[in-house]
N, C-alpha and C. Protein backbone atom coordinates (compact mmCIF):
# COMPACT_ATOMS: atom_id res chain seq x y z
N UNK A 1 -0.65 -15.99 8.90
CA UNK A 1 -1.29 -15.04 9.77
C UNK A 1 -1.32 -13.69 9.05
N UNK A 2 -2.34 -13.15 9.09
CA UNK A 2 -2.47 -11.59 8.21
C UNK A 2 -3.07 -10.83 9.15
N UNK A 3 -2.11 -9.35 9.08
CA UNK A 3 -2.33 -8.84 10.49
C UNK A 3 -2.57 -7.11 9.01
N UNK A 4 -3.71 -6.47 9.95
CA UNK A 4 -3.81 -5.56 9.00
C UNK A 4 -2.62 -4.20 9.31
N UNK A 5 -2.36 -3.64 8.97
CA UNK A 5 -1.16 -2.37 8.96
C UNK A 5 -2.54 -1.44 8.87
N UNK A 6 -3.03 -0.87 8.30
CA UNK A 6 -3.94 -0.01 7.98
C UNK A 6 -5.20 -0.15 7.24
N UNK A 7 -5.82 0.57 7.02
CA UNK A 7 -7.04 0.82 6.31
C UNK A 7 -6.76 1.72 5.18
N UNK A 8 -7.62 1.58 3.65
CA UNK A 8 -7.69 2.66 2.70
C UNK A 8 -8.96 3.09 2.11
N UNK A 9 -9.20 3.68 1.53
CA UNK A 9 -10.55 3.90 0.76
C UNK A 9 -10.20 4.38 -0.94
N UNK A 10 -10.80 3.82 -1.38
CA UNK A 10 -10.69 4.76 -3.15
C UNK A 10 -10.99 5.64 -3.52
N UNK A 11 -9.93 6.69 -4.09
CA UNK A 11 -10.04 8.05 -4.72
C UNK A 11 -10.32 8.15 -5.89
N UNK A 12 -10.09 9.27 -6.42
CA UNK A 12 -9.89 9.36 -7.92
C UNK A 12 -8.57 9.02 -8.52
N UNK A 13 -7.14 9.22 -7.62
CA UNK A 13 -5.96 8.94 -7.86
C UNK A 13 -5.37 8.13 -7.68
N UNK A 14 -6.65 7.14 -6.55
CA UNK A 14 -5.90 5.67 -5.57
C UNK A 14 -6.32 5.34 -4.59
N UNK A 15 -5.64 5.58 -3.55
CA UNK A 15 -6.06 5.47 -2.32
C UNK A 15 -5.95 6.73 -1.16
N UNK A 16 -6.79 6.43 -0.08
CA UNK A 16 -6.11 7.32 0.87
C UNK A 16 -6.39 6.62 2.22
N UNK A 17 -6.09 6.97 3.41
CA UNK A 17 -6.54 6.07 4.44
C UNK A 17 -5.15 6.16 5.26
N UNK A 18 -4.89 5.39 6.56
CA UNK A 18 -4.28 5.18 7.90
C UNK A 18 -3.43 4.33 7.37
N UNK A 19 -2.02 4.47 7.85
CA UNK A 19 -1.39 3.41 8.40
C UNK A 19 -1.51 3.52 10.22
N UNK A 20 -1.92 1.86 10.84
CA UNK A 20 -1.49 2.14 12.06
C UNK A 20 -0.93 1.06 12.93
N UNK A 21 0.02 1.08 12.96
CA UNK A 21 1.14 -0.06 13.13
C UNK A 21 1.40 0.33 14.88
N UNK A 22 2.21 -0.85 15.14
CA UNK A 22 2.41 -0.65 16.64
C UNK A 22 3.32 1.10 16.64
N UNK A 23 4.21 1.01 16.17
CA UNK A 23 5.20 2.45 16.49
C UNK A 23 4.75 3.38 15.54
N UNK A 24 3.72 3.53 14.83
CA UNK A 24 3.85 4.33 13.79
C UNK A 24 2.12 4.70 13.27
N UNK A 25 1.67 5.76 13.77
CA UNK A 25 0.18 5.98 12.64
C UNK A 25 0.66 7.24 12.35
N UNK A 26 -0.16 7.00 11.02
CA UNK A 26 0.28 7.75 9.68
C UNK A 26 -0.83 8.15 9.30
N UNK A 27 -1.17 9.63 8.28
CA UNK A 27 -2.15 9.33 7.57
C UNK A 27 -1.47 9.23 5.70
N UNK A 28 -2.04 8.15 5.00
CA UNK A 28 -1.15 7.96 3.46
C UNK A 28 -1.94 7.88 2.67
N UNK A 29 -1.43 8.54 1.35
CA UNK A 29 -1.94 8.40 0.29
C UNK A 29 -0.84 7.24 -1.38
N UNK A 30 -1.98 6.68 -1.49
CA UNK A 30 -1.24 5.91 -3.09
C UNK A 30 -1.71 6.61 -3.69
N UNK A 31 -1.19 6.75 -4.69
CA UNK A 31 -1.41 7.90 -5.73
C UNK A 31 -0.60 6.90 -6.82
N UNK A 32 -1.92 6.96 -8.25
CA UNK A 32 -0.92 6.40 -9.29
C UNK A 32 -0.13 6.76 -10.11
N UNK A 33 1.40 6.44 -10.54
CA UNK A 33 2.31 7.09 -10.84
C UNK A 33 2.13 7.56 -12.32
N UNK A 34 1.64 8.77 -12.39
CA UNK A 34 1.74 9.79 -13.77
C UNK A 34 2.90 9.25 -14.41
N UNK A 35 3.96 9.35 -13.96
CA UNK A 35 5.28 9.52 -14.51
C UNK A 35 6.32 7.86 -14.62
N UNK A 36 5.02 6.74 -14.37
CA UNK A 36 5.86 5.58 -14.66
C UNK A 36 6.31 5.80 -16.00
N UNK A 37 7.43 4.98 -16.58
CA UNK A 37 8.55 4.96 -17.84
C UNK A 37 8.84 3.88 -17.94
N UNK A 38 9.23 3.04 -16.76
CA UNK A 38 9.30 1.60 -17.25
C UNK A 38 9.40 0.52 -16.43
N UNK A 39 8.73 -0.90 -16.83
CA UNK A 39 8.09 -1.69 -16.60
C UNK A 39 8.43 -2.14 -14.61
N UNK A 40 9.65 -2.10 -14.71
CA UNK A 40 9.92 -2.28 -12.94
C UNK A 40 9.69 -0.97 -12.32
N UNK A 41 9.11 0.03 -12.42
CA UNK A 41 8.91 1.47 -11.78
C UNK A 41 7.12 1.41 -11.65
N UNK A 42 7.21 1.59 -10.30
CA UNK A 42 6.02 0.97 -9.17
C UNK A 42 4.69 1.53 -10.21
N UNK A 43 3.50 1.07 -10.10
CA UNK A 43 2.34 1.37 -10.61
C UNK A 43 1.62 2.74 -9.71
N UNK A 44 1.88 2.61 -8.28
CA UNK A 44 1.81 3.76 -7.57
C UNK A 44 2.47 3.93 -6.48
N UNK A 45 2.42 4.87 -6.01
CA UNK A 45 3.65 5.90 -5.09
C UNK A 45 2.97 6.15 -3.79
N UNK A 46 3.65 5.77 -2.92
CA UNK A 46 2.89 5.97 -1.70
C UNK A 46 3.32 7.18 -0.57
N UNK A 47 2.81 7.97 -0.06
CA UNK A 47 3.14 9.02 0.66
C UNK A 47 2.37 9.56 1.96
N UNK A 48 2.95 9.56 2.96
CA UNK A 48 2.81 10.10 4.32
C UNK A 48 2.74 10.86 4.75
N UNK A 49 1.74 11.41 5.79
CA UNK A 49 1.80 12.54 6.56
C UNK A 49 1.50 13.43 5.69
N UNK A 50 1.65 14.68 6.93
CA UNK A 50 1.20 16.14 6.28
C UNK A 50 2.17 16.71 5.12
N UNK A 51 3.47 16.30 5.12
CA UNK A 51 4.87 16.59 4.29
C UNK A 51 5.10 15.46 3.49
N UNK A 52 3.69 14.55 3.00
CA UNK A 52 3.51 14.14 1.66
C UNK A 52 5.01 13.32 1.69
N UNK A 53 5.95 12.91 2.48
CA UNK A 53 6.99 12.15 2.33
C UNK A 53 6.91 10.93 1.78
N UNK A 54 7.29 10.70 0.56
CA UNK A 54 7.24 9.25 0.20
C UNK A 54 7.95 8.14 0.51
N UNK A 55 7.22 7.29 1.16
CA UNK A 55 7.57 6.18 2.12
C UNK A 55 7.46 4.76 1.12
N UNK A 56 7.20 4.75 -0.39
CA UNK A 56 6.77 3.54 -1.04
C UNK A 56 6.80 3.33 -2.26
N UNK A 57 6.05 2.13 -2.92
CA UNK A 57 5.79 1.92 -3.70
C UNK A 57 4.55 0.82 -4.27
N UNK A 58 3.91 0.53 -4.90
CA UNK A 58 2.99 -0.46 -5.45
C UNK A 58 3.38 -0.83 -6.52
N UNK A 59 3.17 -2.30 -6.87
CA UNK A 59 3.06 -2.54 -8.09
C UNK A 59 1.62 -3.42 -8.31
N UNK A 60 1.17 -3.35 -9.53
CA UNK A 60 -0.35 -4.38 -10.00
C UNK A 60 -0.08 -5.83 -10.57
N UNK A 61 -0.10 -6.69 -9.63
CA UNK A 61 -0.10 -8.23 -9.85
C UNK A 61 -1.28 -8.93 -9.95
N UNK A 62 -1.13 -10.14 -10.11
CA UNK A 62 -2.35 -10.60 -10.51
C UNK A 62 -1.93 -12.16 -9.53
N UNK A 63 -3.15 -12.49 -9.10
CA UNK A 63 -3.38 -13.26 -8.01
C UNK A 63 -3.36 -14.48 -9.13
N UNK A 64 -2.53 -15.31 -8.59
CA UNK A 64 -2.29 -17.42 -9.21
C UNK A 64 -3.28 -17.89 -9.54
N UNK A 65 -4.48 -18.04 -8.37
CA UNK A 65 -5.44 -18.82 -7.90
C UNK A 65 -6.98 -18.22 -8.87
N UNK A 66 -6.77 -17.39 -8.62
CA UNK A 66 -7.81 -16.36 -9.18
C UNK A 66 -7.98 -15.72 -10.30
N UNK A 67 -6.84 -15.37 -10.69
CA UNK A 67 -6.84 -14.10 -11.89
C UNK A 67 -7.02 -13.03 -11.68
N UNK A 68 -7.20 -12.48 -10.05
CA UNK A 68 -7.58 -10.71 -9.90
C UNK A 68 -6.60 -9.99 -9.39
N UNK A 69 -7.01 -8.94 -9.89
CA UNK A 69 -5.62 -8.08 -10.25
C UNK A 69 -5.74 -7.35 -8.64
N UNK A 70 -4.62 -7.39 -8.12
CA UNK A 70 -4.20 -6.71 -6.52
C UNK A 70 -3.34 -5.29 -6.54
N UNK A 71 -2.97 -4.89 -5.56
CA UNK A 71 -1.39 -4.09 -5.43
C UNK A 71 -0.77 -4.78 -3.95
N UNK A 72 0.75 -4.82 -4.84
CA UNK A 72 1.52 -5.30 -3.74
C UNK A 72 2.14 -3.94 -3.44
N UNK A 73 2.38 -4.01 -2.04
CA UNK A 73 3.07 -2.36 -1.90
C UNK A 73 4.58 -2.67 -1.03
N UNK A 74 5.15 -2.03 -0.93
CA UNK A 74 6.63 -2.20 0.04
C UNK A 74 6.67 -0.86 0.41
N UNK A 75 6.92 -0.88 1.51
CA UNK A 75 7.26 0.18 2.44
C UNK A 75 8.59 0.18 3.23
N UNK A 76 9.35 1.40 3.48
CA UNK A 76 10.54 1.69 3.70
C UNK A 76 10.79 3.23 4.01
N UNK A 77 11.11 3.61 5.32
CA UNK A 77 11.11 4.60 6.04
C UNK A 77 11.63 4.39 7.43
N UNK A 78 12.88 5.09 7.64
CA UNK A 78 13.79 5.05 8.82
C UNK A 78 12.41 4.66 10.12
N UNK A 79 11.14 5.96 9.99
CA UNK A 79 10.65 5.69 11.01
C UNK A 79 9.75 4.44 10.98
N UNK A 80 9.49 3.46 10.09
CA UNK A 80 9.11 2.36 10.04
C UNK A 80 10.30 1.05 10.58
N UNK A 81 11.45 1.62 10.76
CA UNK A 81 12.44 0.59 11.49
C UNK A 81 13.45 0.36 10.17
N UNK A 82 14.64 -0.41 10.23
CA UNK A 82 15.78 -1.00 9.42
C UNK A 82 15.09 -1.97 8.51
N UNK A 83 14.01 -2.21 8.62
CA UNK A 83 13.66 -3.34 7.28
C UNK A 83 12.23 -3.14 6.44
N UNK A 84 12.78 -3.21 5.23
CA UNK A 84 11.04 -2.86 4.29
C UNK A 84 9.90 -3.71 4.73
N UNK A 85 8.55 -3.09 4.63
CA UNK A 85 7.51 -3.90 5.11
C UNK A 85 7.02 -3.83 3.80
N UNK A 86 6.57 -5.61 3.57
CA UNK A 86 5.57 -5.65 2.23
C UNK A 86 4.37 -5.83 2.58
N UNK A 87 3.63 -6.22 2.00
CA UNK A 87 1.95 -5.96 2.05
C UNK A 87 1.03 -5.72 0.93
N UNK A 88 -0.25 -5.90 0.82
CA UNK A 88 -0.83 -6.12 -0.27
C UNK A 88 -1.88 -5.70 0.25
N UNK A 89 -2.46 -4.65 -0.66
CA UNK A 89 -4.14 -4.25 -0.72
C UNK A 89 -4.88 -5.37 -0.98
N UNK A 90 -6.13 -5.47 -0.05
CA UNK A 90 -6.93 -6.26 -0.42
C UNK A 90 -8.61 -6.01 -0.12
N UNK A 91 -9.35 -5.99 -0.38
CA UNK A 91 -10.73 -5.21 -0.78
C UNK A 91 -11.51 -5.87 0.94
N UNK A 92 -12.18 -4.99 1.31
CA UNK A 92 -12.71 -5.34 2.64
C UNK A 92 -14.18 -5.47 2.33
N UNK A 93 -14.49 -6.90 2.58
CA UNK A 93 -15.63 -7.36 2.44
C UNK A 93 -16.85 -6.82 2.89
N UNK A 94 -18.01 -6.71 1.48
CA UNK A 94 -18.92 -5.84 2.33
C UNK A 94 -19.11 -4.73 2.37
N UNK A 95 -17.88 -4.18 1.97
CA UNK A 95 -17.53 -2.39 2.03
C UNK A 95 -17.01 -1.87 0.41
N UNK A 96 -17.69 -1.68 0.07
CA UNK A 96 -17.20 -1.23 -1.28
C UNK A 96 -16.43 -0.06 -1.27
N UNK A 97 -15.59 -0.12 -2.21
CA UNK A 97 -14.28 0.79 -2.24
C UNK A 97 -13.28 1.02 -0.83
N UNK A 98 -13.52 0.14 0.16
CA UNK A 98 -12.53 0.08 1.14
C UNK A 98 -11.40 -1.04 1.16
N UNK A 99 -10.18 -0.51 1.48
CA UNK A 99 -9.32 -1.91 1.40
C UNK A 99 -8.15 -2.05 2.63
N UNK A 100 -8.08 -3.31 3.04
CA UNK A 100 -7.53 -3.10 3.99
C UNK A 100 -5.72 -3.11 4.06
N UNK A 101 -4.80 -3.02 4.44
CA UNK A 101 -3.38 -2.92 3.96
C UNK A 101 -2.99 -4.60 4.97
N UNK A 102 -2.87 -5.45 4.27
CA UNK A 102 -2.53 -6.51 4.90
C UNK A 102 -1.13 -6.83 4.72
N UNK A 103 -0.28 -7.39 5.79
CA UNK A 103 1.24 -7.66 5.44
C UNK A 103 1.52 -8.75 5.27
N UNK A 104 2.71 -8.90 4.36
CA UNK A 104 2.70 -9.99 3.80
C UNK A 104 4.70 -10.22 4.25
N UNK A 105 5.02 -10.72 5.02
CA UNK A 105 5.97 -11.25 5.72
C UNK A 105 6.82 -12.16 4.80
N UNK A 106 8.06 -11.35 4.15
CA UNK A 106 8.88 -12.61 3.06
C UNK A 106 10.05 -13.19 4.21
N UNK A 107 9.99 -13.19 5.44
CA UNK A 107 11.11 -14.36 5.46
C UNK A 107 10.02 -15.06 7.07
């Protein structure tokens, strides 16, 4: 079951767009990380609200089935609840440069 968390659109830096979850709308930006150094340190950085609080991370995987390259993102923020939410950008059909934030449920 894939339930969307939000909407994004493409910038020059990434993304920008809504989170809007049952307890929680947001407005967020991914932004790609200038300052990655090394290989487990996220591909981009995700941040909330007006006070730019960073709530995340992305990394760039590449789909089994396919070969196309995605972002998986994890999210983690007291006001998102006691447990990280994962999820994965995925391109909204039809709509160029829009993507939708779909969650991806590990247990």
């Amino acid at each position: 079951m894939a339930n969307a968390l939000g909407y994004v659109s493409e910038t020059a830096t990434g993304f920008s767009g809504a989170l809007a979850m049952m307890n929680l709308a947001a407005a967020i930006r991914i932004e790609k990380n200038a300052e990655k150094a090394a290989k487990g340190q996220p591909d981009y950085r995700i941040f909330a609200g007006e006070t730019a609080t960073e709530i995340g991370g992305g990394w760039l995987r590449k789909a089994k089935a396919s070969g196309r390259e995605y972002v998986s993102i994890t999210l983690a923020d007291p006001q998102i609840g006691p447990r990280r939410i994962y999820a994965n950008l995925a391109p909204v059909k039809g709509k160029k440069g829009r993507h939708v934030i779909l969650w991806n449920p590990r247990d």
